[in-house]
N, C-alpha and C. Protein backbone atom coordinates (compact mmCIF):
# COMPACT_ATOMS: atom_id res chain seq x y z
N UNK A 1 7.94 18.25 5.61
CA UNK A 1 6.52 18.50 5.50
C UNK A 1 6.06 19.41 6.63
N UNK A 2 4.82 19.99 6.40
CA UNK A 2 4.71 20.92 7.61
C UNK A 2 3.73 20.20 8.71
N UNK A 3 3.68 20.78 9.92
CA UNK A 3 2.68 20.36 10.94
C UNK A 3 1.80 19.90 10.26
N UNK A 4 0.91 19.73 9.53
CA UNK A 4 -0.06 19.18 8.79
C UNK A 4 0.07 17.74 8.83
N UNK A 5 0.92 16.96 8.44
CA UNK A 5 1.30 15.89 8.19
C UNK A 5 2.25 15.19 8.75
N UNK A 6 2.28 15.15 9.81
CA UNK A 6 2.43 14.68 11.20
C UNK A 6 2.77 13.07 11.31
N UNK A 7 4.26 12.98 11.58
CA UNK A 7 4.85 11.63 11.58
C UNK A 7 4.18 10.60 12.48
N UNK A 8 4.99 9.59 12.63
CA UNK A 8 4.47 8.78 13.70
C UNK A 8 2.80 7.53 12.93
N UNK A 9 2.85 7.07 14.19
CA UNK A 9 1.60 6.08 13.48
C UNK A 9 0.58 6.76 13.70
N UNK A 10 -0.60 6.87 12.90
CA UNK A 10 -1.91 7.76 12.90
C UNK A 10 -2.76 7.04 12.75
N UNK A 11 -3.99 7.29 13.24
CA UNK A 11 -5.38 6.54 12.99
C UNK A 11 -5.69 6.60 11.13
N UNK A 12 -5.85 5.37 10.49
CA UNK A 12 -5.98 5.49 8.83
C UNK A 12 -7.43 5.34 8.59
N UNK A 13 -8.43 5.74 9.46
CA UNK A 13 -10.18 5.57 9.37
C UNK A 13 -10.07 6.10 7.98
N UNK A 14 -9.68 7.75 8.42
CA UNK A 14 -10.15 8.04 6.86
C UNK A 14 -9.66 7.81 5.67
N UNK A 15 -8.57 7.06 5.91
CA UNK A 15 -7.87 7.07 4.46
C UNK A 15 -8.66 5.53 4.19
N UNK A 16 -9.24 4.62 5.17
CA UNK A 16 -9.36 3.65 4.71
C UNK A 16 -11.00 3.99 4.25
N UNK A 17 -11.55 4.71 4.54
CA UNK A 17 -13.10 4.90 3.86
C UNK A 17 -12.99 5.54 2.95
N UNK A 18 -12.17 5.58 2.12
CA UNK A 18 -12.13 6.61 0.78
C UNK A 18 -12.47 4.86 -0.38
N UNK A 19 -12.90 4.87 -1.48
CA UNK A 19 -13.39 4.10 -2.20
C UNK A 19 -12.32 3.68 -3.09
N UNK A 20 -11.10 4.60 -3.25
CA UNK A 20 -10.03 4.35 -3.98
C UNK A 20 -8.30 3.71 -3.16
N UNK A 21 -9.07 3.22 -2.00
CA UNK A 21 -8.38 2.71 -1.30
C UNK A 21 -8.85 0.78 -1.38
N UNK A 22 -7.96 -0.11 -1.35
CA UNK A 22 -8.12 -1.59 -1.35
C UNK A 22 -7.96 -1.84 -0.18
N UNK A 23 -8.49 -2.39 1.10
CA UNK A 23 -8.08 -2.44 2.17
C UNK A 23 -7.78 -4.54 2.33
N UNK A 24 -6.94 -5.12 2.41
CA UNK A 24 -7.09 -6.44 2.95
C UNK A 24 -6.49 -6.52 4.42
N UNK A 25 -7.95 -7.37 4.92
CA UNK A 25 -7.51 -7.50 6.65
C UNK A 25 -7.21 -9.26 7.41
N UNK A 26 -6.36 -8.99 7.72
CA UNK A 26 -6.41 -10.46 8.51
C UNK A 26 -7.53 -10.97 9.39
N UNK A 27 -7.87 -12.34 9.90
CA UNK A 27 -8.65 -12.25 10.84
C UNK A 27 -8.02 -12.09 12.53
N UNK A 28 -8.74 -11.64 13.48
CA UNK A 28 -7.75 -11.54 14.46
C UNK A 28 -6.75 -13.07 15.15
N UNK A 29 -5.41 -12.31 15.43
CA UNK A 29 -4.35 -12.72 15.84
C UNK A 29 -4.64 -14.05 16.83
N UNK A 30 -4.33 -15.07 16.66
CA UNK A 30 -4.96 -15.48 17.47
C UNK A 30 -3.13 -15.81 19.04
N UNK A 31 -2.39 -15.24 18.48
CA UNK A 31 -1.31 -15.39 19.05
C UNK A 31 -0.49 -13.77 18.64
N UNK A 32 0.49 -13.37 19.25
CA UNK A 32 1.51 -12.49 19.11
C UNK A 32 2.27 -13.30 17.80
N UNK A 33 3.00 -11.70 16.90
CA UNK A 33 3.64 -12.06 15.59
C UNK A 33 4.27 -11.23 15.48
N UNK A 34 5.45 -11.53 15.83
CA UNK A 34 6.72 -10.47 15.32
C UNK A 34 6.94 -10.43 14.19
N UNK A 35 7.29 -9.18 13.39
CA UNK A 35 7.79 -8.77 12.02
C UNK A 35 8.69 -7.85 12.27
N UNK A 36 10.12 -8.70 11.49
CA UNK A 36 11.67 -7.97 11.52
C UNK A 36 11.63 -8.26 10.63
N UNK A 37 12.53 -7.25 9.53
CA UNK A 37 13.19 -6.87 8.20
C UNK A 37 12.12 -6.29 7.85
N UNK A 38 12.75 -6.48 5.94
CA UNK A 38 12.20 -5.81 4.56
C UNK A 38 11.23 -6.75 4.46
N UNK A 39 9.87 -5.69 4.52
CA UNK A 39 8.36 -5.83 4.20
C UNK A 39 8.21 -5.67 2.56
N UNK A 40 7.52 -6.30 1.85
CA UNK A 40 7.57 -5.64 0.43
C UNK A 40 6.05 -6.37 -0.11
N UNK A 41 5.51 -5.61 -0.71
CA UNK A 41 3.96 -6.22 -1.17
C UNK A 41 4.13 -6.13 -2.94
N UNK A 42 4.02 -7.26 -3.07
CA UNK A 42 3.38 -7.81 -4.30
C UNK A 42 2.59 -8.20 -5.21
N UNK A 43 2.43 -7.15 -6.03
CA UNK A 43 1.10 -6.57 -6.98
C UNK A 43 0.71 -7.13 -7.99
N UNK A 44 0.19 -7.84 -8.46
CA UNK A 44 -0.36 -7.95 -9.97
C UNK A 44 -1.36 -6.84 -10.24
N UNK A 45 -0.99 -6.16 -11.06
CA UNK A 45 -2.02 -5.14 -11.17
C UNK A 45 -2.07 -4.64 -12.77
N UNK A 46 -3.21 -3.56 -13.19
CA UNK A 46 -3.16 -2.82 -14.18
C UNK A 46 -3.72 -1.88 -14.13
N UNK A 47 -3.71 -0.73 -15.30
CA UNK A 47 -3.81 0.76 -15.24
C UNK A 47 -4.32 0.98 -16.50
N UNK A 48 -5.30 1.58 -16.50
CA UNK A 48 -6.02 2.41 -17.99
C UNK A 48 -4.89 3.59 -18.53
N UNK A 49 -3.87 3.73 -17.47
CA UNK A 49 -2.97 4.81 -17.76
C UNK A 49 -1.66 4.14 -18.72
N UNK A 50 -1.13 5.30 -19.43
CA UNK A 50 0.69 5.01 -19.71
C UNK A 50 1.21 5.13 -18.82
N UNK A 51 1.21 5.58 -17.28
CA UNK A 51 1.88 5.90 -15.93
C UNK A 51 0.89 6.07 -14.83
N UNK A 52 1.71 5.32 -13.66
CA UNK A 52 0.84 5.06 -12.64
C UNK A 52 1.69 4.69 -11.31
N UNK A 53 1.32 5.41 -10.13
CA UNK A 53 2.04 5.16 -9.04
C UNK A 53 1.11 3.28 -8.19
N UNK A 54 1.91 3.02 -7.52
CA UNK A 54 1.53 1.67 -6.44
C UNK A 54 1.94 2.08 -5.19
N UNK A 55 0.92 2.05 -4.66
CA UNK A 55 1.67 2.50 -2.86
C UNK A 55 0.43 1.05 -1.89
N UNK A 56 1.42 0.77 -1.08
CA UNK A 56 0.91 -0.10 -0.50
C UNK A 56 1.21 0.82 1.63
N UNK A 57 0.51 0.17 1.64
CA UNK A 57 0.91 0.61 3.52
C UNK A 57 0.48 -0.36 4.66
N UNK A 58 1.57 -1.26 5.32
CA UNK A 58 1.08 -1.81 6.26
C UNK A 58 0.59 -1.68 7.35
N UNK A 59 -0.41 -2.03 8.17
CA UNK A 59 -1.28 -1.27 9.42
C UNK A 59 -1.18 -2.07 10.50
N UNK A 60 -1.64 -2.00 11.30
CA UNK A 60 -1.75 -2.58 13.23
C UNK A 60 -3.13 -2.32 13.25
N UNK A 61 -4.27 -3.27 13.45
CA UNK A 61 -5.54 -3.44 13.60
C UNK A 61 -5.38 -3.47 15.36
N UNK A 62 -6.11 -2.41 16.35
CA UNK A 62 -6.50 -2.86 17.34
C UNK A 62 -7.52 -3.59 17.55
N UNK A 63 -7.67 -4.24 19.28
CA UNK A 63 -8.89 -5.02 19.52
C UNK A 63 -9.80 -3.81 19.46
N UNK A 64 -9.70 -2.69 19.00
CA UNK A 64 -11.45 -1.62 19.05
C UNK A 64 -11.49 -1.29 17.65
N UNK A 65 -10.50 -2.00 16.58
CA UNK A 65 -10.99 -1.65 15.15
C UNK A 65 -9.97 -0.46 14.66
N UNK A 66 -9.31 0.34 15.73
CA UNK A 66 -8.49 1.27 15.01
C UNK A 66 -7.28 0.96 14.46
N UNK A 67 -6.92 1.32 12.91
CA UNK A 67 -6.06 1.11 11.93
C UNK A 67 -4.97 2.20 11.89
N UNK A 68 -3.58 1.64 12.52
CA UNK A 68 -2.50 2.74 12.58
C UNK A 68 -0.98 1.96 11.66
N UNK A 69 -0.84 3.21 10.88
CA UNK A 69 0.00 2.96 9.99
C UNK A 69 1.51 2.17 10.49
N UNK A 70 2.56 1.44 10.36
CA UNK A 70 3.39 0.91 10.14
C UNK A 70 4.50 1.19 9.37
N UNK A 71 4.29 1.07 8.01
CA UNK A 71 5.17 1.51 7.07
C UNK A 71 4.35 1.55 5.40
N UNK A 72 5.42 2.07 4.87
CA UNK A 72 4.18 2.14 3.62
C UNK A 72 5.62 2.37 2.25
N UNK A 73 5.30 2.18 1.24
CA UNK A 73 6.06 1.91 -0.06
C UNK A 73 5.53 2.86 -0.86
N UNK A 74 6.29 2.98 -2.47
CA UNK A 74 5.25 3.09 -3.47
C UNK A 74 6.70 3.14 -4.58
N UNK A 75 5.75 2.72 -5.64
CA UNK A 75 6.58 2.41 -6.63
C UNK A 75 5.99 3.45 -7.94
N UNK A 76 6.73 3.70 -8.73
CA UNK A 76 5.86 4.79 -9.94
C UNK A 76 6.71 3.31 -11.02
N UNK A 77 5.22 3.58 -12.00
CA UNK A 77 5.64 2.69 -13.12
C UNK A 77 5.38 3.89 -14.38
N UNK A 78 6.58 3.92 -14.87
CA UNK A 78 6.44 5.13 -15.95
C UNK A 78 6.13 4.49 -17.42
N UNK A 79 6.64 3.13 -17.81
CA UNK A 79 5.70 2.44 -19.62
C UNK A 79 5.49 1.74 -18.76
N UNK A 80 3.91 2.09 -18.61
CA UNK A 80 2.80 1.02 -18.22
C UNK A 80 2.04 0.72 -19.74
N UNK A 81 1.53 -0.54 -19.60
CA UNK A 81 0.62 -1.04 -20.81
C UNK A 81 -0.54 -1.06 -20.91
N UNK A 82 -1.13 -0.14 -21.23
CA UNK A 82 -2.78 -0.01 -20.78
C UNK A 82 -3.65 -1.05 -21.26
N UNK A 83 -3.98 -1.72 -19.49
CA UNK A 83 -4.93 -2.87 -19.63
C UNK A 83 -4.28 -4.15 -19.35
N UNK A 84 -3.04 -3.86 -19.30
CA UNK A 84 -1.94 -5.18 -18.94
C UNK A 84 -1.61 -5.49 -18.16
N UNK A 85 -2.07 -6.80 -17.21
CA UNK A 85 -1.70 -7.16 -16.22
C UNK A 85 0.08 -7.38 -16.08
N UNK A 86 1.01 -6.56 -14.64
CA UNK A 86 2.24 -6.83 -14.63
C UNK A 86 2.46 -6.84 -12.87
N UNK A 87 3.56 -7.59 -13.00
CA UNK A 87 4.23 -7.67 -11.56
C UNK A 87 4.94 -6.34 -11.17
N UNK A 88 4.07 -5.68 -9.93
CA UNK A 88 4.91 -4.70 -9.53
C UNK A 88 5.57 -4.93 -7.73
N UNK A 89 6.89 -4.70 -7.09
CA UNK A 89 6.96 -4.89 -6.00
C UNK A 89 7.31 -3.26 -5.20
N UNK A 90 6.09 -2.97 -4.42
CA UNK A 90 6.50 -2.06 -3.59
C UNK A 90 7.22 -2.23 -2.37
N UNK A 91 8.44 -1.43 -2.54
CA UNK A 91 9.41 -2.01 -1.18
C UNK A 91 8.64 -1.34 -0.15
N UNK A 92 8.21 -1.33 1.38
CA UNK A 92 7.77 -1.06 2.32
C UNK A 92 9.06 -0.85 3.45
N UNK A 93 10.43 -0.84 3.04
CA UNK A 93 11.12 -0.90 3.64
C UNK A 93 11.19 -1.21 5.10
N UNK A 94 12.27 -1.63 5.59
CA UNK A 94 12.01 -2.20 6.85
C UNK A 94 11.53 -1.82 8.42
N UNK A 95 11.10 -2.72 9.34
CA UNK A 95 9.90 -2.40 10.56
C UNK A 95 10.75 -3.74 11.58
N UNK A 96 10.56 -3.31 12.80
CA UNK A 96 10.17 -4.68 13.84
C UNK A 96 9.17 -4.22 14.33
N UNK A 97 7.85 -5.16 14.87
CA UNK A 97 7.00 -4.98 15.28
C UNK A 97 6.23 -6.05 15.59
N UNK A 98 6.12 -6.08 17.19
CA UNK A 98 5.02 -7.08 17.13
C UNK A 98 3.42 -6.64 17.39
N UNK A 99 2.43 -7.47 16.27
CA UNK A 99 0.97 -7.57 16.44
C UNK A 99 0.41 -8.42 17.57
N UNK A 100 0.29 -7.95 18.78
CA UNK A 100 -0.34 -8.48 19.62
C UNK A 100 -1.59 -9.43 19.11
N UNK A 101 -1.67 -10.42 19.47
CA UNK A 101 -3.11 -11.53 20.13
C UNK A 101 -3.73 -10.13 20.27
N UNK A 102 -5.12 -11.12 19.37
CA UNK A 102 -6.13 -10.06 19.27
C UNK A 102 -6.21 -8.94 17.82
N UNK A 103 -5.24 -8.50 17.52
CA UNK A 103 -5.23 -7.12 16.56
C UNK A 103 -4.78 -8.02 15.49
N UNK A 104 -5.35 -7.28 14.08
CA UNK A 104 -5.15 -7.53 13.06
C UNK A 104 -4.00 -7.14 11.93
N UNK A 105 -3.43 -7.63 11.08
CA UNK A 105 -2.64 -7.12 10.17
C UNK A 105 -3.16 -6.91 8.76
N UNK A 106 -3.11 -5.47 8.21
CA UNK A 106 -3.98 -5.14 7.44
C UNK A 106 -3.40 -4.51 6.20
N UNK A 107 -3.09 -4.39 5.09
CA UNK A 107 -2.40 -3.91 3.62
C UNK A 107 -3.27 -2.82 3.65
N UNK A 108 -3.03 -1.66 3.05
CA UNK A 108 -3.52 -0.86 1.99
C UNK A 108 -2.54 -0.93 0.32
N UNK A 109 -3.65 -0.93 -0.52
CA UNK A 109 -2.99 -0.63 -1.53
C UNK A 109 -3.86 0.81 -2.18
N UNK A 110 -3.58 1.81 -3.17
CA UNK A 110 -3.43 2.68 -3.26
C UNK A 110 -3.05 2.84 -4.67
N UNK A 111 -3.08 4.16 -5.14
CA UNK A 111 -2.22 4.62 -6.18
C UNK A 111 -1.74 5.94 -5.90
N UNK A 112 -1.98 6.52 -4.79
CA UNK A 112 -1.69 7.92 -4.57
C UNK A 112 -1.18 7.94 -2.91
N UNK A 113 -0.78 8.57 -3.12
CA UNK A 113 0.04 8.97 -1.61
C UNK A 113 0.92 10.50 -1.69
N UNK A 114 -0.11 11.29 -2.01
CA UNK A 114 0.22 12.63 -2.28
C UNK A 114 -0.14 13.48 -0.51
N UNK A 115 0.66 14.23 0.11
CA UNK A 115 2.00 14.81 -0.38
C UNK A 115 3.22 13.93 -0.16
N UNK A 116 3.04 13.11 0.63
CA UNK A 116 4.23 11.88 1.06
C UNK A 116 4.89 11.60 -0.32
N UNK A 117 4.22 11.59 -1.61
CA UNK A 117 4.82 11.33 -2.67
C UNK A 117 4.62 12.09 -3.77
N UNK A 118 5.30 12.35 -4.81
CA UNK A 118 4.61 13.30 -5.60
C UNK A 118 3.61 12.77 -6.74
N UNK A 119 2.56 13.58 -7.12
CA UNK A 119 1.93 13.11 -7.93
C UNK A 119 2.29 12.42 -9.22
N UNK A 120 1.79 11.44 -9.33
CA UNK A 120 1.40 10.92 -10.85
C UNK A 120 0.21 11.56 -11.65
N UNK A 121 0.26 12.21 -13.06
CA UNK A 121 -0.41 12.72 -13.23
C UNK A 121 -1.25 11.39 -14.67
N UNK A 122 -0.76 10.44 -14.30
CA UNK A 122 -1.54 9.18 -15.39
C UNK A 122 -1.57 9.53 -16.80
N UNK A 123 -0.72 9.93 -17.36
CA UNK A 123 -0.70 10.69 -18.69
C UNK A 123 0.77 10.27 -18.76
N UNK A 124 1.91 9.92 -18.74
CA UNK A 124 3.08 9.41 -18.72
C UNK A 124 3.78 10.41 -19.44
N UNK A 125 3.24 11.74 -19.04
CA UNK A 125 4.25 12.68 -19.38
C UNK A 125 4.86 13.67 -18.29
N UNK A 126 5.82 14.08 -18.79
CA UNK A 126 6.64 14.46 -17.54
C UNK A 126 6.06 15.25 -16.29
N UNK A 127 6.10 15.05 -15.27
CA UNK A 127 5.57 15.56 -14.06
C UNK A 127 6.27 17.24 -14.06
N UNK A 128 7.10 17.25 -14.24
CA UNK A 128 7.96 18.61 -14.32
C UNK A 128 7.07 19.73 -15.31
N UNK A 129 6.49 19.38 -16.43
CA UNK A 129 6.14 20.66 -17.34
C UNK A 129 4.87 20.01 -17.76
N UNK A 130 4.26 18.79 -17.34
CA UNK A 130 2.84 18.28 -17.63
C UNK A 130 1.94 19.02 -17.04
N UNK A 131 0.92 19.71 -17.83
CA UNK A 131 -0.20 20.27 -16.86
C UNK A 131 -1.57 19.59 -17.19
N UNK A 132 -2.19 18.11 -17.53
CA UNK A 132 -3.10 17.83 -17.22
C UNK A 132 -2.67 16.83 -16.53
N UNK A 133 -3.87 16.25 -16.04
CA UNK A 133 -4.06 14.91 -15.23
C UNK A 133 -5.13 14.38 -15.56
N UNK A 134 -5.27 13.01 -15.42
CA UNK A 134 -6.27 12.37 -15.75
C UNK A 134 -6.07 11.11 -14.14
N UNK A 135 -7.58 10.97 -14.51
CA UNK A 135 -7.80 9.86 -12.86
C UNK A 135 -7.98 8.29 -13.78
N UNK A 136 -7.34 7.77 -13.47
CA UNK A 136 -6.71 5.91 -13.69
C UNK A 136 -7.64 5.70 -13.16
N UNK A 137 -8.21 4.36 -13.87
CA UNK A 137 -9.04 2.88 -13.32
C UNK A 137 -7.82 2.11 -13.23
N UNK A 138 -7.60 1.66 -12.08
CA UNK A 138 -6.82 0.26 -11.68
C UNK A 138 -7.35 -0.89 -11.05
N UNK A 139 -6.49 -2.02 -11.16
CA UNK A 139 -7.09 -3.23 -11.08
C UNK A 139 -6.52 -3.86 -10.13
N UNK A 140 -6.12 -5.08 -9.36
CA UNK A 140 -5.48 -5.51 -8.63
C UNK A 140 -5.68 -6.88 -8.72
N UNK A 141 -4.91 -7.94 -9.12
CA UNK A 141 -5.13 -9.21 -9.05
C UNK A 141 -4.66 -9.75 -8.42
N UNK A 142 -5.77 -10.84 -7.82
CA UNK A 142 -5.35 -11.88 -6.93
C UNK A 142 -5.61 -13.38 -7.00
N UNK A 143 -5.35 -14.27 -8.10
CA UNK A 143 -5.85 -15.56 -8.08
C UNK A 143 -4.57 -15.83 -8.67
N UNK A 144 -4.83 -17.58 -8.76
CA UNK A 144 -3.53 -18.19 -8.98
C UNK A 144 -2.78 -17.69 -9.96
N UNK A 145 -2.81 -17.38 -10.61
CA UNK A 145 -2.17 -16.56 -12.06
C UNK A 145 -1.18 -15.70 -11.07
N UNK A 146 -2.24 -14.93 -10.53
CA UNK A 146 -1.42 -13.35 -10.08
C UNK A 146 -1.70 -13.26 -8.82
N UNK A 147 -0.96 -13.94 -7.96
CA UNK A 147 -0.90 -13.86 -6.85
C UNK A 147 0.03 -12.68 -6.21
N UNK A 148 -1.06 -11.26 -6.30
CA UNK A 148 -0.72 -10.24 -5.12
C UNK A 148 -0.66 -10.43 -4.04
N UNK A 149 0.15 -10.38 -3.17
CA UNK A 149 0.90 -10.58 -1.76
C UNK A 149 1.37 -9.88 -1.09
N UNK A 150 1.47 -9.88 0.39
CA UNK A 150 2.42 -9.10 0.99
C UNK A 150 3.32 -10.14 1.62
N UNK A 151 4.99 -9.69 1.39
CA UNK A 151 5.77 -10.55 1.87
C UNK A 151 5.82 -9.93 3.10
N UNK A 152 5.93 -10.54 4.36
CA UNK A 152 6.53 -10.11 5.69
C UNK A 152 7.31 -11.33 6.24
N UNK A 153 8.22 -10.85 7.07
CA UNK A 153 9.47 -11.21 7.61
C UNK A 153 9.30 -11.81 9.00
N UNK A 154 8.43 -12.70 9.09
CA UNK A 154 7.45 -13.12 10.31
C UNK A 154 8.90 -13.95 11.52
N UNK A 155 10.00 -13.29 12.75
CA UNK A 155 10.46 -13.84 12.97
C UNK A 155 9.79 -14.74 14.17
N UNK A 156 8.98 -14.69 15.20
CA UNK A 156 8.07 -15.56 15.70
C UNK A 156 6.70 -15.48 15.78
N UNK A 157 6.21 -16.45 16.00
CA UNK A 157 4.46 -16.30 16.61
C UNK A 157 4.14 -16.85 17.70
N UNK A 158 4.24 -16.35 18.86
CA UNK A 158 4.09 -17.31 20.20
C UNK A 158 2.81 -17.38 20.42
């Protein structure tokens, strides 16, 4: 990628004030929490589309509110069922990291993560020679039925 898009952990203000972003936040830490291994978040979700990407991204809440990225997933579901709730798991592949006492641990979920990923154009036709796009309503469930989650690999909390 070019200078533009710049590795490393970044402030996510703006990605988290965009309206097509889901943000869930913990309340603060009330202790240190290490996280070793495979992170992976777990979706119940649905799509007005035949195709649809899932990107989730885990964050580091400081004590002043700033949100810096961690790691982040995404999964493309190519026969999606429009309107059908299904289990999707975005791998977030693996992190150690500890969240200091005080700072929060925070999900994004998403459907886009363009240029990091390539577009879904929600039309479930081939990305290679498809030239429209259409913009998806998605859903995200979370109650006993469909318990969306993020798994983490919590090895202590002192």
């Amino acid at each position: 990628m070019t200078d533009d898009f710049r590795p490393g952990p970044l402030d996510q203000t703006a990605v988290e004030a965009r309206e097509d972003v889901l943000v869930f936040t913990t309340e603060p830490l009330t202790k240190d929490v290490e996280v070793t291994g495979r992170v992976r978040a777990v979706l119940f979700a649905s799509t007005d589309g035949s195709s649809t990407d899932w990107v989730a991204r885990l964050c580091d809440v400081d004590e002043h509110g700033v949100s810096r990225n961690v790691t982040d997933g995404i999964v493309r579901v190519r026969e999606a069922t429009p309107g059908e709730s299904a289990e999707h798991v975005v791998d977030l592949w693996s992190t150690s990291i500890v969240f200091r006492a005080g700072h929060r641990i925070r999900l994004q979920v998403t459907s886009s993560n363009f240029p990091r990923g390539d577009r879904n154009l929600n039309t479930g036709k081939s990305e290679e020679s498809a030239t429209t796009a259409r913009a998806a309503r998605q859903q995200i469930f979370h109650d006993p039925a469909r318990p969306s989650r993020i798994v983490l690999p919590v090895v202590t909390a002192d």
